[in-house]
Protein backbone atom coordinates (compact mmCIF):
# COMPACT_ATOMS: atom_id res chain seq x y z
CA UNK A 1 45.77 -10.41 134.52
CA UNK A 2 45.18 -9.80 130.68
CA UNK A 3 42.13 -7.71 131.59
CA UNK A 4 43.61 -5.45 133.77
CA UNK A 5 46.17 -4.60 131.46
CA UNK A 6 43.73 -3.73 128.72
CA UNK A 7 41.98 -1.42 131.16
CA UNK A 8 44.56 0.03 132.96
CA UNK A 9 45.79 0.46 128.76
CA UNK A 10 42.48 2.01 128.08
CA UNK A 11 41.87 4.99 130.59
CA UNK A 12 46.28 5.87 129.99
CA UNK A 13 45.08 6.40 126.00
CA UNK A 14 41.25 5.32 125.33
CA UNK A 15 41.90 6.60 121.53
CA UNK A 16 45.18 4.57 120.75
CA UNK A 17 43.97 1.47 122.65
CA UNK A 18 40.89 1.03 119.92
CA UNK A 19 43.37 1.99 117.17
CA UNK A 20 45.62 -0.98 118.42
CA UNK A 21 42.42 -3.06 118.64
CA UNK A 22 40.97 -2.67 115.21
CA UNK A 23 44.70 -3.05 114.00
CA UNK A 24 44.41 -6.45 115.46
CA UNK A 25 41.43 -7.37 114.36
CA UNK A 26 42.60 -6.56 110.84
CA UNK A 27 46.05 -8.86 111.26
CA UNK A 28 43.75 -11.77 112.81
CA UNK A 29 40.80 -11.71 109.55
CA UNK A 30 44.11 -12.32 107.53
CA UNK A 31 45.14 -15.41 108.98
CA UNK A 32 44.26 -19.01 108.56
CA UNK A 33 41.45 -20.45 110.54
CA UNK A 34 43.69 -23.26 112.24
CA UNK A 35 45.81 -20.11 113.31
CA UNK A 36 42.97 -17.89 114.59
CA UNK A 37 41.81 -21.20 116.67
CA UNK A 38 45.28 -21.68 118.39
CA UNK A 39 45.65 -17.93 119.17
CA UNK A 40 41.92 -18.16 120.82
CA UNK A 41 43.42 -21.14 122.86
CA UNK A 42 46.86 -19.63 123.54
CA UNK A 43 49.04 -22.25 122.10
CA UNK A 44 52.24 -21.26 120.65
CA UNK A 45 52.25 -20.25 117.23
CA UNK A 46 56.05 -19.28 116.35
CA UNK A 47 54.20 -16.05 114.64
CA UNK A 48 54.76 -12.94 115.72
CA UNK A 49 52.91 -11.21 118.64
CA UNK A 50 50.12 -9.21 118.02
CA UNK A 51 51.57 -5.87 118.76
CA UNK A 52 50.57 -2.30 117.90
CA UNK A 53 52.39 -1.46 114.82
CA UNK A 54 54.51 2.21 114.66
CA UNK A 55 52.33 5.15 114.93
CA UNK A 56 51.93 6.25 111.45
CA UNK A 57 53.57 10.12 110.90
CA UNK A 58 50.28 12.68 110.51
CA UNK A 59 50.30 16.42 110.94
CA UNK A 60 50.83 17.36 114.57
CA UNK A 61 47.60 17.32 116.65
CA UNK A 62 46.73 18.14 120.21
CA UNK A 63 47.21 14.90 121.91
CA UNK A 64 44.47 13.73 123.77
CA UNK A 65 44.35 14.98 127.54
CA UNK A 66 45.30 11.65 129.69
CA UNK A 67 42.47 10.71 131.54
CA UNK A 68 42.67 11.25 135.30
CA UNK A 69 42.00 8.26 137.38
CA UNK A 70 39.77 9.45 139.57
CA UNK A 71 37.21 10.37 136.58
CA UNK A 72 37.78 7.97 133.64
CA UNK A 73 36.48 9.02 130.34
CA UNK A 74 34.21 6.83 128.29
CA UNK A 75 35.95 4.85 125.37
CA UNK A 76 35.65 6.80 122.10
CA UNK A 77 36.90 4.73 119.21
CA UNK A 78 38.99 6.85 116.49
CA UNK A 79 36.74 7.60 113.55
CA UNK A 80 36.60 10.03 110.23
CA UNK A 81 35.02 13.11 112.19
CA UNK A 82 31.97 14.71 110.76
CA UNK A 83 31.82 18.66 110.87
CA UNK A 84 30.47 19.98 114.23
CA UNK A 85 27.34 20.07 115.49
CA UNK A 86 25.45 23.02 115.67
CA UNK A 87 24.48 23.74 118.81
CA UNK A 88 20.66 24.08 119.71
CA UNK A 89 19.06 27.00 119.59
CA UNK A 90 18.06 28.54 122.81
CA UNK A 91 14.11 27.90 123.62
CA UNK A 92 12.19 30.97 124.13
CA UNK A 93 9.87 31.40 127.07
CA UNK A 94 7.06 32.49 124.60
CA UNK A 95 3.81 30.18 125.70
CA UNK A 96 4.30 26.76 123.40
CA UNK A 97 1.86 27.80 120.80
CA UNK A 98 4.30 30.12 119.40
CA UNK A 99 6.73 27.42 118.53
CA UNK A 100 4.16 24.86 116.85
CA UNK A 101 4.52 24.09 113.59
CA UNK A 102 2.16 22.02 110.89
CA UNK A 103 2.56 18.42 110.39
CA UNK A 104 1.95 15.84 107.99
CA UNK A 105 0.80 13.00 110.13
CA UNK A 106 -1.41 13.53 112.89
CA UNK A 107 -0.10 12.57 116.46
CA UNK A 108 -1.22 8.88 117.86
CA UNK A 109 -3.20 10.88 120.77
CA UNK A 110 -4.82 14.36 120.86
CA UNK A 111 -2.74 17.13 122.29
CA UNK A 112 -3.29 18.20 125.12
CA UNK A 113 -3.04 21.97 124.05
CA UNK A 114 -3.56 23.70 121.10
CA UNK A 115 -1.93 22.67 117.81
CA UNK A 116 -1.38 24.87 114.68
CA UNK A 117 -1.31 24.32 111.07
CA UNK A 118 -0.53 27.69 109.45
CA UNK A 119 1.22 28.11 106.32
CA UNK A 120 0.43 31.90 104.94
CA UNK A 121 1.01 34.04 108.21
CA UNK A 122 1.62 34.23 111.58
CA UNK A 123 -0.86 34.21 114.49
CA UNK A 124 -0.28 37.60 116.06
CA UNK A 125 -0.91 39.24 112.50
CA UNK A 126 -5.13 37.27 112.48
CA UNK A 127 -7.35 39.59 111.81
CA UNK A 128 -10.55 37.59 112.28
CA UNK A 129 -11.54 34.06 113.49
CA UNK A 130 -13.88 31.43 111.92
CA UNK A 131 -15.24 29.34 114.49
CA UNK A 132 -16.22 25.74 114.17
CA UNK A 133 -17.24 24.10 117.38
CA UNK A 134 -19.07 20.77 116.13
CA UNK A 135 -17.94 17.32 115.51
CA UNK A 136 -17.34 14.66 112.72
CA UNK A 137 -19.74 15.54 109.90
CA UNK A 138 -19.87 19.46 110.67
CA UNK A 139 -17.08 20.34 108.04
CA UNK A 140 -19.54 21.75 106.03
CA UNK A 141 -20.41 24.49 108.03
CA UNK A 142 -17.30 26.22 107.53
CA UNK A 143 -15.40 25.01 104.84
CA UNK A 144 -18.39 26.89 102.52
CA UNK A 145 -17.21 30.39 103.88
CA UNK A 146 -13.55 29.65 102.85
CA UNK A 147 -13.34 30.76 99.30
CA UNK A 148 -15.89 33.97 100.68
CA UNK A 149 -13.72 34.85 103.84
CA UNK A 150 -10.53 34.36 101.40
CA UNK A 151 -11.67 37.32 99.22
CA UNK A 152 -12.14 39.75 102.36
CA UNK A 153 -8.49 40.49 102.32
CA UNK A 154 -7.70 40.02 105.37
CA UNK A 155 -5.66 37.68 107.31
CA UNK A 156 -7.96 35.22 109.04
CA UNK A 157 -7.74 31.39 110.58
CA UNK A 158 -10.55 28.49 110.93
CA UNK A 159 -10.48 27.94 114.49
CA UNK A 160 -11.44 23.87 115.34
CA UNK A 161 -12.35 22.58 118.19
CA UNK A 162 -12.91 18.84 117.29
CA UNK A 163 -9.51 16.92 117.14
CA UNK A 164 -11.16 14.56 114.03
CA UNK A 165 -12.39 17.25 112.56
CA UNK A 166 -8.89 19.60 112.43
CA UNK A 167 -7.09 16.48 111.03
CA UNK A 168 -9.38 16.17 108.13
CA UNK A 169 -9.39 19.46 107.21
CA UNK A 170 -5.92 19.76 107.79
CA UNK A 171 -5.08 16.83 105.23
CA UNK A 172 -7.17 17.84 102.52
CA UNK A 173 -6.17 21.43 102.91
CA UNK A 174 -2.49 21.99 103.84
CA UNK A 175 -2.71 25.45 102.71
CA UNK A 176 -5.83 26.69 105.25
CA UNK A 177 -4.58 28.01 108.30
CA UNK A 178 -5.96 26.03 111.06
CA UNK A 179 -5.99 26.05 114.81
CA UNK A 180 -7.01 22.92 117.32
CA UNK A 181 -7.88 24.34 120.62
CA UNK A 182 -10.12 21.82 122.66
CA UNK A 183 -10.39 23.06 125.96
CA UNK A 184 -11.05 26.50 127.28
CA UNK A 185 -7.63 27.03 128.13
CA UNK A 186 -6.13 25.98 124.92
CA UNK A 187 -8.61 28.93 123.57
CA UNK A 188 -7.07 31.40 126.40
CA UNK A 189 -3.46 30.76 124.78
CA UNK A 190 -4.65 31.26 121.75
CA UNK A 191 -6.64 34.83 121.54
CA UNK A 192 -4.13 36.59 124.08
CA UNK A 193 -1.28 35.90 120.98
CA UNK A 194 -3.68 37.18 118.45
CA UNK A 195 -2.73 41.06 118.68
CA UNK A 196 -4.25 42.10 115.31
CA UNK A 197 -8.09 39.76 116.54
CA UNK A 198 -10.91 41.84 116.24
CA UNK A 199 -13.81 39.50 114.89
CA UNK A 200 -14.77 36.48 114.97
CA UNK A 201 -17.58 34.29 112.91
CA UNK A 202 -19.57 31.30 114.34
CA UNK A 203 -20.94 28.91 111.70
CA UNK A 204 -23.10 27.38 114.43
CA UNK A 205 -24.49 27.37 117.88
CA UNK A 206 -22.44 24.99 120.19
CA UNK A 207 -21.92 25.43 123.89
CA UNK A 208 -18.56 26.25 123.49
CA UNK A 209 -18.59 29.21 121.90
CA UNK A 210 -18.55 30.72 125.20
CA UNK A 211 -15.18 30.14 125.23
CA UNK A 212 -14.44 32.86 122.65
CA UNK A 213 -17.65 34.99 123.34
CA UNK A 214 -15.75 35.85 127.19
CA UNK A 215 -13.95 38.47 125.25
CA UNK A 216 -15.83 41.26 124.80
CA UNK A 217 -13.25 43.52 123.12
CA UNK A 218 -13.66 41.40 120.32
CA UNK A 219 -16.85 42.08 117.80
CA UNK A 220 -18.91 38.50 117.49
CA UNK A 221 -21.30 37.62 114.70
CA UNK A 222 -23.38 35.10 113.37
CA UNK A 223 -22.76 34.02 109.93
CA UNK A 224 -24.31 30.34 110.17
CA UNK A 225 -24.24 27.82 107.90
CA UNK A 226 -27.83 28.40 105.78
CA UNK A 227 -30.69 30.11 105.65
CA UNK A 228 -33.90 27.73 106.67
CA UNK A 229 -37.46 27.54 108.11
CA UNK A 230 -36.01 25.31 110.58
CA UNK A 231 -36.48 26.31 114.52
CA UNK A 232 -32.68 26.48 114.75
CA UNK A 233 -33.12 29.28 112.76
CA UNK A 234 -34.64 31.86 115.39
CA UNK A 235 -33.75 31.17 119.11
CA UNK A 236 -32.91 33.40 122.49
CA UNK A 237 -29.30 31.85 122.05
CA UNK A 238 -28.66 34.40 119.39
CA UNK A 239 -29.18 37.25 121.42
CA UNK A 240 -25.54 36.37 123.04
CA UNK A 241 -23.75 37.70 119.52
CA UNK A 242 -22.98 41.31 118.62
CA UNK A 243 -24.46 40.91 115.32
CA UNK A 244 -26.33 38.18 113.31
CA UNK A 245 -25.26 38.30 109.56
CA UNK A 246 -28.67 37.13 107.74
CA UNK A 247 -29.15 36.51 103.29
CA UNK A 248 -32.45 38.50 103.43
CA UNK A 249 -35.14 40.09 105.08
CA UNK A 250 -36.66 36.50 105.53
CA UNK A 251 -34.10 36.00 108.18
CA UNK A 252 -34.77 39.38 110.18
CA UNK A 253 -38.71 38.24 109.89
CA UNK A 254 -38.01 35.25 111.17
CA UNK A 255 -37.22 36.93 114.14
CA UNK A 256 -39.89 39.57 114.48
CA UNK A 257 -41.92 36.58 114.63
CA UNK A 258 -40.82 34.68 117.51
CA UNK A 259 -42.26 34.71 121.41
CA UNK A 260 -39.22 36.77 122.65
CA UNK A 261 -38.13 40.64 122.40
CA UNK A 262 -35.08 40.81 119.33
CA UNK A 263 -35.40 44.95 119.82
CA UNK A 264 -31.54 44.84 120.78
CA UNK A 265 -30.54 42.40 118.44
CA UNK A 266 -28.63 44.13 115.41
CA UNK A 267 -29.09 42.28 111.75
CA UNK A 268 -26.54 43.05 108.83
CA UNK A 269 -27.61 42.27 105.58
CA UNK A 270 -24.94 40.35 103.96
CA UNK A 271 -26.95 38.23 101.11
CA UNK A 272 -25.26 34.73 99.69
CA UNK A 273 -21.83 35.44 98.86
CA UNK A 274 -20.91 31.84 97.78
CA UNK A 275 -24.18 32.20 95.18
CA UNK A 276 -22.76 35.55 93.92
CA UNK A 277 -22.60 33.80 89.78
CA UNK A 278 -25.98 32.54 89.99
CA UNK A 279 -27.48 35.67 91.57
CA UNK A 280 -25.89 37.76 89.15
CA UNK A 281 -27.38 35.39 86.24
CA UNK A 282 -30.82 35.24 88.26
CA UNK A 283 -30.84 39.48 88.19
CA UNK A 284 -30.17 39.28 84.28
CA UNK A 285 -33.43 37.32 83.93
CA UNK A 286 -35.40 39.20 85.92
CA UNK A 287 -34.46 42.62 84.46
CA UNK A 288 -34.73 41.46 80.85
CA UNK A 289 -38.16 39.89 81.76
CA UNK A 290 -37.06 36.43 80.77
CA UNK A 291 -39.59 33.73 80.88
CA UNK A 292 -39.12 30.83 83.18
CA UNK A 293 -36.07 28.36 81.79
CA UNK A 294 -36.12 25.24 83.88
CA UNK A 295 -35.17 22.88 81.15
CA UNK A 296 -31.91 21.46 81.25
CA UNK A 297 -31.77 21.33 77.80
CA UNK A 298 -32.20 25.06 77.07
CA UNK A 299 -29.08 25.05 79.03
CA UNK A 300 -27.11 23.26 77.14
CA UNK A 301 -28.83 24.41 74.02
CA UNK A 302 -30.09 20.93 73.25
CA UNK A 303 -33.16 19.99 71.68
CA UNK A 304 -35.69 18.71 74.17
CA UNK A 305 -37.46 15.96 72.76
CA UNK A 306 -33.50 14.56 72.77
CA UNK A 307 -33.17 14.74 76.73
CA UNK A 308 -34.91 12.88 79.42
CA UNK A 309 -35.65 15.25 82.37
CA UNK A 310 -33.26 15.46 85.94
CA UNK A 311 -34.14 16.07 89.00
CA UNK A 312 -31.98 16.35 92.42
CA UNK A 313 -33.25 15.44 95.61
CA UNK A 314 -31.68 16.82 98.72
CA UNK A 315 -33.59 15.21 102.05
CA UNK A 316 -32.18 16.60 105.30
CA UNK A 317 -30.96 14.86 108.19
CA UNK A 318 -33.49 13.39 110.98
CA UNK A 319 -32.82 16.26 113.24
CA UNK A 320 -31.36 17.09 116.57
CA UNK A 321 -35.27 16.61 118.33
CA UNK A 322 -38.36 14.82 117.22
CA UNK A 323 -39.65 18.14 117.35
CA UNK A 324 -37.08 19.47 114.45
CA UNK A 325 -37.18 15.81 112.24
CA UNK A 326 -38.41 17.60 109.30
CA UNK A 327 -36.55 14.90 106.75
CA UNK A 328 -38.50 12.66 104.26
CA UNK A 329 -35.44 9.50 104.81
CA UNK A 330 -37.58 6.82 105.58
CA UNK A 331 -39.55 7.73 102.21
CA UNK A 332 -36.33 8.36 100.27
CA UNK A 333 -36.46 4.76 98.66
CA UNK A 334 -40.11 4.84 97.20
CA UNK A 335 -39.61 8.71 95.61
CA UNK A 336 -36.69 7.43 93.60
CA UNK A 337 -38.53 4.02 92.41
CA UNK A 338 -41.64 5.80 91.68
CA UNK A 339 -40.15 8.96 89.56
CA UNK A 340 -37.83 6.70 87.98
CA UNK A 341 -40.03 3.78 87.11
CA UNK A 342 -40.75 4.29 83.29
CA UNK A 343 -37.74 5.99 82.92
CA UNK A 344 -39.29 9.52 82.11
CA UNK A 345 -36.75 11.01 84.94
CA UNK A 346 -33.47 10.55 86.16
CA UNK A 347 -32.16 12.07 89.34
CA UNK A 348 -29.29 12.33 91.47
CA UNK A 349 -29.59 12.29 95.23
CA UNK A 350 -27.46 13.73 98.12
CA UNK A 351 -27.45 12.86 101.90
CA UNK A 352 -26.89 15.42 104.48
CA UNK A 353 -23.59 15.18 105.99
CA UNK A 354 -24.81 14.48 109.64
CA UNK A 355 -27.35 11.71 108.33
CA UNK A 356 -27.98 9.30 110.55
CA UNK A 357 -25.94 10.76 113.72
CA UNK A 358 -29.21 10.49 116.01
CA UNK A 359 -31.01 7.83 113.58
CA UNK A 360 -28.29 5.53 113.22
CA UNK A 361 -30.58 3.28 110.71
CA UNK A 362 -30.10 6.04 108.36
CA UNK A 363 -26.49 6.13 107.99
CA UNK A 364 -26.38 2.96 105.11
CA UNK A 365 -28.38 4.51 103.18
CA UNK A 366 -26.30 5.41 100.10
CA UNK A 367 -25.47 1.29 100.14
CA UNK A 368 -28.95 0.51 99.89
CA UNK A 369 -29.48 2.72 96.56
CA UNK A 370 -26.74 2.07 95.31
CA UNK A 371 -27.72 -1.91 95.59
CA UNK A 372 -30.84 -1.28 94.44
CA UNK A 373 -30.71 1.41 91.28
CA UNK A 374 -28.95 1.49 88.36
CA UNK A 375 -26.44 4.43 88.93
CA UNK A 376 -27.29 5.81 85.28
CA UNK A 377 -30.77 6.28 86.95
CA UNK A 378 -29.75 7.25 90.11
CA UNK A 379 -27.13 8.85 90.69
CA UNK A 380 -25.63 8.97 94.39
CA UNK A 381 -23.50 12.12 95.12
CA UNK A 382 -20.94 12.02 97.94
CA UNK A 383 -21.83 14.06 100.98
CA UNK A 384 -18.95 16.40 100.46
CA UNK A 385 -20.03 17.38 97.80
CA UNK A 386 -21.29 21.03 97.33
CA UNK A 387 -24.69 20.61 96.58
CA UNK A 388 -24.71 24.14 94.48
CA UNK A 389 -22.78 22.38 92.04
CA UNK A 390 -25.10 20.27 90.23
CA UNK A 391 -27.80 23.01 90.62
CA UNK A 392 -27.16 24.04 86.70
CA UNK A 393 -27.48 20.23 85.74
CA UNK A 394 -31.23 19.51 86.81
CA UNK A 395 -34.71 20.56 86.25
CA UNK A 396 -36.30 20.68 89.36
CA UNK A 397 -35.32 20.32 93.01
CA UNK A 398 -37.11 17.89 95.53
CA UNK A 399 -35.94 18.23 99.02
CA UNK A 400 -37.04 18.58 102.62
CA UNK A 401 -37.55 21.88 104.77
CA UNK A 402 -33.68 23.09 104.90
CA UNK A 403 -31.58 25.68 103.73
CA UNK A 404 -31.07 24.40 100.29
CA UNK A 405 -34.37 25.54 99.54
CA UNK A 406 -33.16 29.08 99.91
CA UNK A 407 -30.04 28.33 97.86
CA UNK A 408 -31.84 26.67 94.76
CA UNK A 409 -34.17 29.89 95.03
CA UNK A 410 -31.23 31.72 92.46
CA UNK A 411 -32.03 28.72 89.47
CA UNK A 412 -35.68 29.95 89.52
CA UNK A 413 -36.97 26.20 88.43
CA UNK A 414 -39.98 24.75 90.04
CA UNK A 415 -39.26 23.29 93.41
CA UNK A 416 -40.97 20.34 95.22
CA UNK A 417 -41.23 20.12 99.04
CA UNK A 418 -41.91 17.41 101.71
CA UNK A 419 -44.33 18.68 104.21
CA UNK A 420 -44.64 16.40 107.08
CA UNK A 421 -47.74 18.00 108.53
CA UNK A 422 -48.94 15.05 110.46
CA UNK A 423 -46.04 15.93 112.73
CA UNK A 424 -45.39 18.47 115.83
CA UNK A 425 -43.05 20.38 114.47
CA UNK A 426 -41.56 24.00 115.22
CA UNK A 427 -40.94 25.99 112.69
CA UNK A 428 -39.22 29.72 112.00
CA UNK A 429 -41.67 31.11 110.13
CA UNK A 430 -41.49 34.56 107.64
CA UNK A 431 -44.17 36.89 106.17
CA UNK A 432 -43.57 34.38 103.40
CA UNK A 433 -44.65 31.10 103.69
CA UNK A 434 -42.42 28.36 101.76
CA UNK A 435 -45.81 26.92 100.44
CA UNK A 436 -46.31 29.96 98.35
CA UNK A 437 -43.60 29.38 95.83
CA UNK A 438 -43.02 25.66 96.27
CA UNK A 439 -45.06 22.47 95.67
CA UNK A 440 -46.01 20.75 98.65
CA UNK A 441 -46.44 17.19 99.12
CA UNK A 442 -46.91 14.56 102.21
CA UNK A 443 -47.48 11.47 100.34
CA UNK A 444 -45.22 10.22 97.13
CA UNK A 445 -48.68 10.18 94.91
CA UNK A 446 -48.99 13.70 95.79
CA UNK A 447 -45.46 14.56 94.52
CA UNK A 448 -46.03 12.20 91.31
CA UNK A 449 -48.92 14.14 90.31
CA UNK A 450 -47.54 18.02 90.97
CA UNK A 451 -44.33 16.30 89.04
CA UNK A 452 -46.65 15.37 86.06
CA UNK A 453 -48.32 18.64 86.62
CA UNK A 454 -45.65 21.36 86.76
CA UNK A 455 -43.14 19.22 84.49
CA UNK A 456 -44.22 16.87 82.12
CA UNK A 457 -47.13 19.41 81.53
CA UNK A 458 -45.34 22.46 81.88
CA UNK A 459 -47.78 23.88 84.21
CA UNK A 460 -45.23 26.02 86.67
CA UNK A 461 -47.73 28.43 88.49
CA UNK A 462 -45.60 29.17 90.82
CA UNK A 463 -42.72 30.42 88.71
CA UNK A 464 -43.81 34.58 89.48
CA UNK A 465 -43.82 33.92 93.27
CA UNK A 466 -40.66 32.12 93.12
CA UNK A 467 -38.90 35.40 91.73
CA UNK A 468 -40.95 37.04 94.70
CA UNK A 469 -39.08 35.17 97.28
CA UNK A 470 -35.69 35.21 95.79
CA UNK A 471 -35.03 38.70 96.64
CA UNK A 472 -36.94 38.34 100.34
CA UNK A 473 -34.86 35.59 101.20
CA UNK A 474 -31.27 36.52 98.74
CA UNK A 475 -30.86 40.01 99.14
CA UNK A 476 -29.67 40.18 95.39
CA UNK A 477 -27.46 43.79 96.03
CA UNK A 478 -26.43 42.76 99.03
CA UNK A 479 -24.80 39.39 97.67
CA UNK A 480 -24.12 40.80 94.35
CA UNK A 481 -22.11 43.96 95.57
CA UNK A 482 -19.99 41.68 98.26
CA UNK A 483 -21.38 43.26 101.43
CA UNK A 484 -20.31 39.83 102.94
CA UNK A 485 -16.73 40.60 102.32
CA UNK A 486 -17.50 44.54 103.03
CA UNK A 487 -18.29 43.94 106.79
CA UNK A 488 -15.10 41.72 107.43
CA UNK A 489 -13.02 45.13 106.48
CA UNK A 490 -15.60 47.20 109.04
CA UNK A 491 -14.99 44.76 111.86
CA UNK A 492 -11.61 44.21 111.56
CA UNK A 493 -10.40 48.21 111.21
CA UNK A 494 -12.30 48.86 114.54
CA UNK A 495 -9.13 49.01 116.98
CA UNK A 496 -9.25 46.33 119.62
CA UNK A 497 -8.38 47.20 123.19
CA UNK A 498 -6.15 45.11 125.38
CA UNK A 499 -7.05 41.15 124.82
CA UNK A 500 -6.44 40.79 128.42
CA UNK A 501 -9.08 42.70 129.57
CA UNK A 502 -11.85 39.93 129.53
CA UNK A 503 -15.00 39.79 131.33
């Protein structure tokens, strides 16, 4: 029995029988085909037997332990031996987070714990906490305070707690230490690592901030994500936070306004870091008693009989409530056809990020212009985009109740405003009312004519009461001396106690 030979062969010397084998193999590729065929058949060949040639004289080795019967080996043909393994380093019992590192590709599913993507230091060694607790389309609300929270000095981390969200972010910047923690658990293992934690900043108010505001050895503020009119502005929800970080004194009104008692509620003055060139510029011309410069031609130092004038046009999103829809979209098509026209204006629009997440109607919107004006007319910015940066390339702003008004304050050029005041809306209102230093309008005749007014005419009444309300809603010292950046070092040198000891 040929095949009981071969085994009995194998488990006696498993390494010599697959020398012998492949030896074989080698003598059989050299013969003729007729030859191979009658040795397959077992005719008689007159060649010689295929027989394991003479061991070939090598350096001495250990022989190879005969296998014992009772526990054959498995066959392990004779090969050129790479160098040893190295053998795996022992797992630590530290929780999981500990060990993650960042990748490149995110996974097919979401984890089911948290997920890390650091690349400048380590958690234990986070100082303070960025959190972002909305969905697809909220990127904005944090990724603003980067460059600010960056010059603080301090070792911080953008804590995410959307799983589409921390993938985008984590793609576009590999360098941004980030942290994906879903669940309220997932949060748990990640604050009791963070020895150093002492502060963290919410961008927004989202139900699961809870999750982090448990802690109450840790200092929690409100930094936001604008300054605005809007009723999301001033609500009892904000009375949960330490401190509220406000621009201006606008803010702070906004508050002493509102039906409920704020007497325990502590503000910080922090102004507009991320505006800090253009406030700086804005306090030149207001100390040197500049007169108004909204040309966009004085600012390139062309002539302007040479330039036609630019507008940008910033309408919000629909809203979370009927009762906070303060956005001009559904008019959005007729304001660019009637300012553009006869050509006397071009202008550049910009969608809110979140457009169309409750109005879904609203989401095609950038298709539509772009199908329906020439782009050297109309110009359609992405929503990423920073709006800021084509502030110093227009002549006047048109744009809905939001928190760019506040922003574009720092250009000091005329400003035009939808008020929808056929609707029930709730507003955070200031001492200062936005209709004092910006044009008004509710129909798109009404805007044509203030726009033929205040620009073609240069007839900017409003231009004194505009510097009025920069400072009231910027606090210019504030933003221009970094007090942003000043309370991150305050909070973070208090000495946290024990991040076990929760509520």
């Amino acid at each position: 029995m040929p095949a009981m030979r071969k085994l009995r062969k194998l488990l006696r010397s498993p390494g010599k029988f697959f020398e012998d084998a492949a030896r074989n193999r080698k003598t059989l590729a050299n013969l003729e085909p007729s030859t191979r065929k009658s040795l397959a058949s077992g005719e008689d060949t007159n060649l010689p037997a295929l027989k394991p040639a003479a061991p070939k004289v090598s350096p001495p080795k250990s022989a190879a332990p005969k296998a014992v019967a009772s526990k054959p080996t498995a066959p392990k043909p004779i090969v050129v031996k790479p160098a040893a393994p190295k053998l795996p380093v022992p797992v630590s019992e530290a929780p999981k987070i500990a060990q993650m590192k960042p990748t490149n590709k995110s996974p097919a599913k979401k984890p089911v714990g948290p997920e890390l993507n650091f690349s400048r230091f380590e958690l234990p060694d986070i100082r303070f906490l960025i959190h972002a607790g909305d969905g697809v389309g909220s990127e904005f609300q944090f990724l603003n305070w980067l460059p600010e929270a960056q010059h603080a000095y301090q070792n911080y981390a953008v804590l995410i707690r959307s799983w589409e969200v921390y993938v985008a972010v984590r793609d576009g910047l590999p360098t941004c230490n980030l942290i994906y923690a879903s669940a309220a658990y997932a949060v748990e293992q990640v604050v009791t690592r963070m020895r150093s934690l002492g502060l963290v900043l919410y961008v927004s108010n989202t139900g699961n901030n809870i999750h982090l505001l448990r802690y109450n050895h840790l200092t929690h503020a409100f930094i936001g994500h604008g300054d605005s009119e809007k009723s999301a502005s001033c609500h009892k929800f904000f009375r949960v936070y330490d401190e509220i970080w406000v621009s201006g004194q606008a803010h702070i009104d906004r508050f002493s306004n509102a039906n409920f008692d704020t007497r325990h509620v502590n503000f910080v003055r922090v102004g507009r870091s991320s505006l800090r060139p253009q406030v700086t510029s804005a306090i030149a011309k207001i100390k040197k008693s500049e007169p108004r410069d909204s040309r966009l031609a004085q600012e390139l130092r062309e002539e302007p009989k040479d330039l036609l004038r630019r507008f940008l046009y910033l309408p919000t999103w629909e809203g979370a409530f009927d009762d906070s829809s303060y956005a001009s979209l559904e008019h959005t098509e007729n304001i660019l056809e009637r300012l553009c026209e006869k050509g006397q204006y071009r202008g550049a629009i910009k969608f809110h990020p979140t457009t169309g997440k409750r109005v879904t109607h609203f989401i095609d919107l950038e298709t539509k212009i772009h199908a329906r004006f020439d782009q050297k007319h109309v110009q359609v910015i992405p929503r990423s985009t920073p709006h800021i940066d084509a502030y110093g390339y227009v002549d006047f702003l048109i744009a809905d109740i939001s928190s760019v008004i506040t922003d574009f304050l720092v250009t000091l050029k005329p400003i035009f405003i939808y008020w929808p005041g056929f609707k029930n809306l709730r507003m955070a209102e200031s001492k200062f009312s936005i209709r004092d230093y910006c044009y008004s309008f509710s129909t798109i005749e009404e805007l044509k004519s203030l726009v033929q007014r205040v620009i073609a005419e240069d007839d900017d009444d409003l231009f004194a009461m505009r510097k009025m309300a920069l400072d009231y809603y910027i606090d210019l010292n504030a933003t221009d001396s970094g007090a942003f950046q000043r309370q991150i070092l305050q909070a973070c040198e208090r000495s946290p106690i024990a991040p076990d000891q929760l509520i």
